[in-house]
PDB file of N, CA and C in Angstrom:
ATOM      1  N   UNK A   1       6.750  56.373  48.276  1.00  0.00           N
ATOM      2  CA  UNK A   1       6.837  57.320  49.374  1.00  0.00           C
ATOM      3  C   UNK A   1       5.447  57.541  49.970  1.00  0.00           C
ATOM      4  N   UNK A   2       5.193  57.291  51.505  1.00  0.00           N
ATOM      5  CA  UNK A   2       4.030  57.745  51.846  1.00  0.00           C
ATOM      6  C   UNK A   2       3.535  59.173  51.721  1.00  0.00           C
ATOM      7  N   UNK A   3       2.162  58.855  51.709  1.00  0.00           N
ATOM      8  CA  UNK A   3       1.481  60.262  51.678  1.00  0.00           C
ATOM      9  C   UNK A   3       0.605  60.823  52.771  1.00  0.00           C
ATOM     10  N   UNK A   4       1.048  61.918  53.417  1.00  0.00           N
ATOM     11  CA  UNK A   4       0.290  62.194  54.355  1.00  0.00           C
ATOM     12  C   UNK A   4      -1.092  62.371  54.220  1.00  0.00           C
ATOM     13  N   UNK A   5      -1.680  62.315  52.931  1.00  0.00           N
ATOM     14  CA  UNK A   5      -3.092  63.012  52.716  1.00  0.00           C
ATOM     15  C   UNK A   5      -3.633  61.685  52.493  1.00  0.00           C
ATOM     16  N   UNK A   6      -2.913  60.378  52.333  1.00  0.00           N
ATOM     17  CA  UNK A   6      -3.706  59.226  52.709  1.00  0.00           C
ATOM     18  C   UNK A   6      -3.425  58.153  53.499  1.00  0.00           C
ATOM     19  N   UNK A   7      -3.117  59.167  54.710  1.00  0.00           N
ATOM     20  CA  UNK A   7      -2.716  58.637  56.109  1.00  0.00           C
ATOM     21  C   UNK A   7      -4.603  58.205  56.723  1.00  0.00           C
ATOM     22  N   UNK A   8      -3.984  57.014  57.528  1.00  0.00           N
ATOM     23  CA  UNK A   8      -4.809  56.233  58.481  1.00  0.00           C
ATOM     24  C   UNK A   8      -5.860  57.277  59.069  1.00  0.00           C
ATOM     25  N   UNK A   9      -7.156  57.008  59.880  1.00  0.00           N
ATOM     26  CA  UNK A   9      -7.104  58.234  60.405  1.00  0.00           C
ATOM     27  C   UNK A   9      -6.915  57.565  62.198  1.00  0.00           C
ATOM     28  N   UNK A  10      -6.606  56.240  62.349  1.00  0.00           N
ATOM     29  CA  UNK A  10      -6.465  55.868  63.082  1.00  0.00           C
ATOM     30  C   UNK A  10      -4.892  56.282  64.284  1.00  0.00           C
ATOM     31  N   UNK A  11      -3.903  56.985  62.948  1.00  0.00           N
ATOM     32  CA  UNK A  11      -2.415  57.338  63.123  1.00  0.00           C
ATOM     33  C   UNK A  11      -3.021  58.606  64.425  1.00  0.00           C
ATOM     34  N   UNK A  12      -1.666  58.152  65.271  1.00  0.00           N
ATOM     35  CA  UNK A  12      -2.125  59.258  66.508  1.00  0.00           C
ATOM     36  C   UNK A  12      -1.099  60.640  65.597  1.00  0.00           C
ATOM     37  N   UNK A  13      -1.877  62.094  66.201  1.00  0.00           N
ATOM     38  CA  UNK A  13      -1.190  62.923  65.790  1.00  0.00           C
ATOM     39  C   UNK A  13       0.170  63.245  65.761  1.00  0.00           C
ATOM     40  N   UNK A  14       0.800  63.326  64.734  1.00  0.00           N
ATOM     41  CA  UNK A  14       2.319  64.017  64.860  1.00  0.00           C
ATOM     42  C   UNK A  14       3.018  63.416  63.863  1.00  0.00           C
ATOM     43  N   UNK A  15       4.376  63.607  63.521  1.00  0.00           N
ATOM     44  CA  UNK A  15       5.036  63.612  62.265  1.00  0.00           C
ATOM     45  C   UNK A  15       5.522  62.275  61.709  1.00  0.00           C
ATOM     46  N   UNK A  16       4.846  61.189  62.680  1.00  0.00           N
ATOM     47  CA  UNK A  16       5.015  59.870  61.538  1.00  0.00           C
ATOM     48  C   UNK A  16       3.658  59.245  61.277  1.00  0.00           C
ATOM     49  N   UNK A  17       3.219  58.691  60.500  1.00  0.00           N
ATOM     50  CA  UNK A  17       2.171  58.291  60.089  1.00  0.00           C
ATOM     51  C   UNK A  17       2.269  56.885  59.327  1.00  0.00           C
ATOM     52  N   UNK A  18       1.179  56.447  58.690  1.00  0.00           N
ATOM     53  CA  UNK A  18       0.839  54.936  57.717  1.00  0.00           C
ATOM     54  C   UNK A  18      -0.389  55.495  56.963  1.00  0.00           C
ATOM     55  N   UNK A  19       0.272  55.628  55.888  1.00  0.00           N
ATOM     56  CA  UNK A  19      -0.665  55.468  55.169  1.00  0.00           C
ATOM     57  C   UNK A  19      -1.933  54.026  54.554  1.00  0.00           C
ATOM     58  N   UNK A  20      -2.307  54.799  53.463  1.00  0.00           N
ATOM     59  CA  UNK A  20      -3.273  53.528  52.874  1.00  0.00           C
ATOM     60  C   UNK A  20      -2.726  52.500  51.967  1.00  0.00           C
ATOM     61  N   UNK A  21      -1.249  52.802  51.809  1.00  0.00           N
ATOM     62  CA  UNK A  21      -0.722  51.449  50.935  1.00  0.00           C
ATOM     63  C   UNK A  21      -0.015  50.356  51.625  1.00  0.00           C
ATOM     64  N   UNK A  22      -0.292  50.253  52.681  1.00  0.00           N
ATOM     65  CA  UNK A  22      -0.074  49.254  53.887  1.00  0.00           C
ATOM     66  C   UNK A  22      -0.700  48.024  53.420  1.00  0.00           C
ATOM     67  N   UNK A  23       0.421  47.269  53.496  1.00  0.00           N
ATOM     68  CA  UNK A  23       0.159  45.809  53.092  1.00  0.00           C
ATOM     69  C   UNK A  23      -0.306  45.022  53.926  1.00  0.00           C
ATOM     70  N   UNK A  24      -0.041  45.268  55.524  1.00  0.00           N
ATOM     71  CA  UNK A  24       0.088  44.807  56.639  1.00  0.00           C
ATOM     72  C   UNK A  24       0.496  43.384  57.207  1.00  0.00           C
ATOM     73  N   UNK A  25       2.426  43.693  56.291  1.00  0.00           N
ATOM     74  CA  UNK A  25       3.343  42.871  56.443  1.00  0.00           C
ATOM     75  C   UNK A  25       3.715  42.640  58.022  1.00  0.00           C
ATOM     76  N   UNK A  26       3.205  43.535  58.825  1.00  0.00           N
ATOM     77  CA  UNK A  26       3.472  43.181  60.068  1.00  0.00           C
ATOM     78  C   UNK A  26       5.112  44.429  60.504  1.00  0.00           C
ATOM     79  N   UNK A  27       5.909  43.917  59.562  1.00  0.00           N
ATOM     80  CA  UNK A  27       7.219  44.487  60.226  1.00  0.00           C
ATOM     81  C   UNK A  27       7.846  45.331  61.099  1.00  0.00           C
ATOM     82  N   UNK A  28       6.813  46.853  61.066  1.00  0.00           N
ATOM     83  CA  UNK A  28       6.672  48.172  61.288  1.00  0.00           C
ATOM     84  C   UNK A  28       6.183  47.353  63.049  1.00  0.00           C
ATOM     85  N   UNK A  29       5.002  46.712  63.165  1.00  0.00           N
ATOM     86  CA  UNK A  29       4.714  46.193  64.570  1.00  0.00           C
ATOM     87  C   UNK A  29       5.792  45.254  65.413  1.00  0.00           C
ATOM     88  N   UNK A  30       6.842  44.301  64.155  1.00  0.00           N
ATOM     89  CA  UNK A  30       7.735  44.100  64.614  1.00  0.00           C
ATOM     90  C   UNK A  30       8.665  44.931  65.223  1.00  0.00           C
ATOM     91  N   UNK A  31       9.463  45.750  64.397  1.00  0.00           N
ATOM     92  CA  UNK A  31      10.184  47.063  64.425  1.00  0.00           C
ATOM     93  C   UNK A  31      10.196  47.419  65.897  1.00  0.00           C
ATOM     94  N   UNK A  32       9.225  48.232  65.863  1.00  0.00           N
ATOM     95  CA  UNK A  32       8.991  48.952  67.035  1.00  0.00           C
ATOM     96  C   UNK A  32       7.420  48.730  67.874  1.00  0.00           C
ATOM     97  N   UNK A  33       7.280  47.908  67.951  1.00  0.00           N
ATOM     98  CA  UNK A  33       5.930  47.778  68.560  1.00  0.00           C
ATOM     99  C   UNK A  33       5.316  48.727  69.539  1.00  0.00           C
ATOM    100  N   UNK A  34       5.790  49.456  70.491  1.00  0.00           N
ATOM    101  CA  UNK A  34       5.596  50.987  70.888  1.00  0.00           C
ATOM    102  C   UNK A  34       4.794  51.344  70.400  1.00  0.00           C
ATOM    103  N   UNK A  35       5.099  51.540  68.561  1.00  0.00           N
ATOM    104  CA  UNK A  35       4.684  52.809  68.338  1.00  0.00           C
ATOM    105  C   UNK A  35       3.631  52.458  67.288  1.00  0.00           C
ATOM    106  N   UNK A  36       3.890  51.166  66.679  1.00  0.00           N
ATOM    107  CA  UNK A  36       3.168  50.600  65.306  1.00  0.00           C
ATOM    108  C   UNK A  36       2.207  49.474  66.217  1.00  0.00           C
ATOM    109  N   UNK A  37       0.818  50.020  65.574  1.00  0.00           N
ATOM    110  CA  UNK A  37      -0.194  48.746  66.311  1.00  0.00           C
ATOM    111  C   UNK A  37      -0.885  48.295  64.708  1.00  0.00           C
ATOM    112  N   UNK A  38      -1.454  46.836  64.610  1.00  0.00           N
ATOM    113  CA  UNK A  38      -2.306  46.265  63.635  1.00  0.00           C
ATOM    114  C   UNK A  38      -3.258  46.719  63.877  1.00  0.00           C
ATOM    115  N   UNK A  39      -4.535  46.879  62.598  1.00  0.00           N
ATOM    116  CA  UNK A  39      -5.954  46.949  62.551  1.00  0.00           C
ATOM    117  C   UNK A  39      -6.195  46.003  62.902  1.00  0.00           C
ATOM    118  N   UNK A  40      -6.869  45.546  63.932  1.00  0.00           N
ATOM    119  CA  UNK A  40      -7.149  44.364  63.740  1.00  0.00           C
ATOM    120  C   UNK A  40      -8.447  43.538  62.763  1.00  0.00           C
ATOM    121  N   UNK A  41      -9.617  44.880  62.935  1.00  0.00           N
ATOM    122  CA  UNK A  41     -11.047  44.438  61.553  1.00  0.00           C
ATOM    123  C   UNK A  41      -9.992  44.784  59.681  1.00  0.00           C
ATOM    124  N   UNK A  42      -9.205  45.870  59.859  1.00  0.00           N
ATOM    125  CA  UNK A  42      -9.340  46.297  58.197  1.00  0.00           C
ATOM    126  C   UNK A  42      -7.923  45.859  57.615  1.00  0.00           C
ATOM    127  N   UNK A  43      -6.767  45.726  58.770  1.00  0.00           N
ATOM    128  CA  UNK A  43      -5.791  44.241  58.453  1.00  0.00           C
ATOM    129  C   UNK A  43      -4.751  45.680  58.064  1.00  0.00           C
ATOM    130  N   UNK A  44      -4.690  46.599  58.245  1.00  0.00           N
ATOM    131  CA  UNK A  44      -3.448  47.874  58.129  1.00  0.00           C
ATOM    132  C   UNK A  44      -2.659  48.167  59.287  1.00  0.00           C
ATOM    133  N   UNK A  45      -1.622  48.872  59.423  1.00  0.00           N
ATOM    134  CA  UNK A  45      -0.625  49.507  59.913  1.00  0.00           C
ATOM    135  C   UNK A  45      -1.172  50.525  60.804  1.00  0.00           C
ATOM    136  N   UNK A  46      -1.089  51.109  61.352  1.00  0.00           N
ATOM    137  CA  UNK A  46      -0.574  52.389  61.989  1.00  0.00           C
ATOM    138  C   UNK A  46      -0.246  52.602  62.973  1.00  0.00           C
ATOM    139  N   UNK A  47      -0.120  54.507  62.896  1.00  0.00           N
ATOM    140  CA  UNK A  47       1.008  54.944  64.478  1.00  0.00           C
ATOM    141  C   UNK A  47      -0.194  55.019  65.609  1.00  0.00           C
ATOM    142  N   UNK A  48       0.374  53.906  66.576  1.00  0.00           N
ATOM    143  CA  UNK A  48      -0.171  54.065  67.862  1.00  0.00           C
ATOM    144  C   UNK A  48       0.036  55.322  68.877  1.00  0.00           C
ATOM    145  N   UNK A  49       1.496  55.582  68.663  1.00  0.00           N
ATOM    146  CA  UNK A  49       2.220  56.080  69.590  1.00  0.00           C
ATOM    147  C   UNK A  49       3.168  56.726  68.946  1.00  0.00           C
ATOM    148  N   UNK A  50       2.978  58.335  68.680  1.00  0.00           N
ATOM    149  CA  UNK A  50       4.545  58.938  68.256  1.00  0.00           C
ATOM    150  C   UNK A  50       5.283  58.307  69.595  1.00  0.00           C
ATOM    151  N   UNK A  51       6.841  58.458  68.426  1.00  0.00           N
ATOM    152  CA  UNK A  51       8.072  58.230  68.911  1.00  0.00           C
ATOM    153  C   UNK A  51       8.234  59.082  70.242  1.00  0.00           C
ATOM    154  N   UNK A  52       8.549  59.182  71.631  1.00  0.00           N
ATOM    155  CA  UNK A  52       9.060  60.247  72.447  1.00  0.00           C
ATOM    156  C   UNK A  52      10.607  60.080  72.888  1.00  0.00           C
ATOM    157  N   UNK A  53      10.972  58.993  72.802  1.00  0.00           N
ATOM    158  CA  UNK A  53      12.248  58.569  73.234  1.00  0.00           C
ATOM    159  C   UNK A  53      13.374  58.714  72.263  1.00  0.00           C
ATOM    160  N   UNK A  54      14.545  59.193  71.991  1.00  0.00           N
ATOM    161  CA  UNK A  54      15.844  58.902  71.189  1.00  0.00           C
ATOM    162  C   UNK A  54      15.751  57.025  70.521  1.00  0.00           C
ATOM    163  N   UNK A  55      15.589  56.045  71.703  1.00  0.00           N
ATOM    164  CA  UNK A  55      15.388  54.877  70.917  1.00  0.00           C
ATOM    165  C   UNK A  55      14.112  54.656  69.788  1.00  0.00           C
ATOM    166  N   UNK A  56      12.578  54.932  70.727  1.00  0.00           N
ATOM    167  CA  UNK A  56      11.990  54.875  69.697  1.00  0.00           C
ATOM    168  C   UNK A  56      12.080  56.115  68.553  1.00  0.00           C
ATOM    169  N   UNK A  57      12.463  57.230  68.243  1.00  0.00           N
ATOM    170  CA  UNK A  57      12.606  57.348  67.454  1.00  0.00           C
ATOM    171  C   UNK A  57      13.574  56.654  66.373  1.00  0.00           C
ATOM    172  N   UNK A  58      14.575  56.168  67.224  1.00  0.00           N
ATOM    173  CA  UNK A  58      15.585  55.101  66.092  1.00  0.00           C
ATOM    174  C   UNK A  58      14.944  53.968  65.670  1.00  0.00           C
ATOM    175  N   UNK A  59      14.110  53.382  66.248  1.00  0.00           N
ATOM    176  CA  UNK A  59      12.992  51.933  66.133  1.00  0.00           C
ATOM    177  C   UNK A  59      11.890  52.502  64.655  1.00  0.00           C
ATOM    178  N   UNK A  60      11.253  53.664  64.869  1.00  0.00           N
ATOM    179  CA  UNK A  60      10.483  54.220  64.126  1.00  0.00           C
ATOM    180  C   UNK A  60      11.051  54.269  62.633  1.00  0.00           C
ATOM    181  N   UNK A  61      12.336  54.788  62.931  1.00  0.00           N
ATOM    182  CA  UNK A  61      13.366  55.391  61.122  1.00  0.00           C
ATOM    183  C   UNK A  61      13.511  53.932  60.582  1.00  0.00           C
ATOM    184  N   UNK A  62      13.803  52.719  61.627  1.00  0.00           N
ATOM    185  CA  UNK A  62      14.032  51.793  61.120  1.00  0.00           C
ATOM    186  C   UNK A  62      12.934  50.838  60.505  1.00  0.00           C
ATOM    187  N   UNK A  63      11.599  50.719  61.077  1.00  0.00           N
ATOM    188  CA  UNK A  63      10.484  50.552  60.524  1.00  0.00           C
ATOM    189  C   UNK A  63      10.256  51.213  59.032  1.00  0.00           C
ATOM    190  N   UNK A  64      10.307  52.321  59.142  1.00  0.00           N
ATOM    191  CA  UNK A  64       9.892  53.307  58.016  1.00  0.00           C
ATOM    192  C   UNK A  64      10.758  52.676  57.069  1.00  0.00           C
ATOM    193  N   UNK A  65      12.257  52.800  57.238  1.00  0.00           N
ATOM    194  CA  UNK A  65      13.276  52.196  56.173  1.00  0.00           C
ATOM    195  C   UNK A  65      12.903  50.674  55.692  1.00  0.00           C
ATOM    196  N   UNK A  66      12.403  49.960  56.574  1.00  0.00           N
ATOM    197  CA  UNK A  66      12.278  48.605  56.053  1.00  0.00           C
ATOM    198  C   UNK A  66      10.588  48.294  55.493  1.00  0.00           C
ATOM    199  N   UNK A  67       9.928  49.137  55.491  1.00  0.00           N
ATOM    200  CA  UNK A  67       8.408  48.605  54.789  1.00  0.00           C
ATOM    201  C   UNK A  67       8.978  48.558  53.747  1.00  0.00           C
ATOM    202  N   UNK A  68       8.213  47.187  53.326  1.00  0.00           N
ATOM    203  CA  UNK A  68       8.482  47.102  51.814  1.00  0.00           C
ATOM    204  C   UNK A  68       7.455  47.757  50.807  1.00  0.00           C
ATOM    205  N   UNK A  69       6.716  48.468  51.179  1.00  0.00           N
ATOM    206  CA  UNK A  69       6.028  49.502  50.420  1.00  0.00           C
ATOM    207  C   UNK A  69       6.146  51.228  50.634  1.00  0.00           C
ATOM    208  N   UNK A  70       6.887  51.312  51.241  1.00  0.00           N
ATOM    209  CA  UNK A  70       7.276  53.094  51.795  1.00  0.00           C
ATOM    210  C   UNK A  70       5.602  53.413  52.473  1.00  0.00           C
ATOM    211  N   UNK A  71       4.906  52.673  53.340  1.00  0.00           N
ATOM    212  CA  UNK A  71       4.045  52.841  53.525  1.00  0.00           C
ATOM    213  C   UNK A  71       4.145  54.067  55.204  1.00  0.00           C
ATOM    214  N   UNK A  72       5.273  54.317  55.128  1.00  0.00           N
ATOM    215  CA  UNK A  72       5.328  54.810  56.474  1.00  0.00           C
ATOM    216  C   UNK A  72       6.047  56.006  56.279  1.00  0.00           C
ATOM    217  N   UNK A  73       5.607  57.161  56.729  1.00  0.00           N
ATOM    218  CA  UNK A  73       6.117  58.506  56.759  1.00  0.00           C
ATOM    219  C   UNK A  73       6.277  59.212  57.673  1.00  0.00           C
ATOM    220  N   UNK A  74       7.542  60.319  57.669  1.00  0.00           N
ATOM    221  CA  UNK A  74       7.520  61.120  58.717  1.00  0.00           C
ATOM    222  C   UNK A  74       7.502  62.864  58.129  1.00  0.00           C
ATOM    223  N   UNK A  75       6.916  63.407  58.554  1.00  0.00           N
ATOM    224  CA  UNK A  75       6.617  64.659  57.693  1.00  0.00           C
ATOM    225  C   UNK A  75       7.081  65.773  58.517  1.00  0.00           C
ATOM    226  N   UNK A  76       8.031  65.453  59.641  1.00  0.00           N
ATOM    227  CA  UNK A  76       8.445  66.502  60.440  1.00  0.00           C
ATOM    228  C   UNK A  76       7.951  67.367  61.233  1.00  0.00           C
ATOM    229  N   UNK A  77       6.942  67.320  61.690  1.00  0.00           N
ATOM    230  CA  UNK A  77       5.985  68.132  62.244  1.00  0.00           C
ATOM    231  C   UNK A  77       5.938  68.283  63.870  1.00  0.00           C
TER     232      UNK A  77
END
């Protein structure tokens, strides 16, 4: 399960995030590309772009559900 307290600090503000156990399988940028951008120097995950839309938020849940490390969280906020 991700942890917000070792979230990216690159993640834009608001209730989904990537943490630091990002493998940077890519998928999450597959997923939803919107919202998930690559590091490109340190090779991690994170949120470019909270969700604003009904789709991307469905793109986002589905990212989150498919990391294969729970590297992606939403903390409700």
């Amino acid at each position: 399960m991700a942890e917000k307290s070792q979230s990216w600090k690159e993640n834009k503000p608001g209730k989904m995030f990537v943490d630091q156990s990002c493998i940077a399988c890519d998928a999450c940028v597959l997923t939803a590309p919107k919202n998930f951008s690559m590091h490109e120097e340190d090779g991690h995950a994170f949120v470019s772009r909270q969700p604003e839309t009904p789709e991307e938020e469905a793109l986002c849940k589905e990212a989150m559900e498919g990391c294969p490390v729970e590297a992606i969280g939403n903390d409700g906020e």
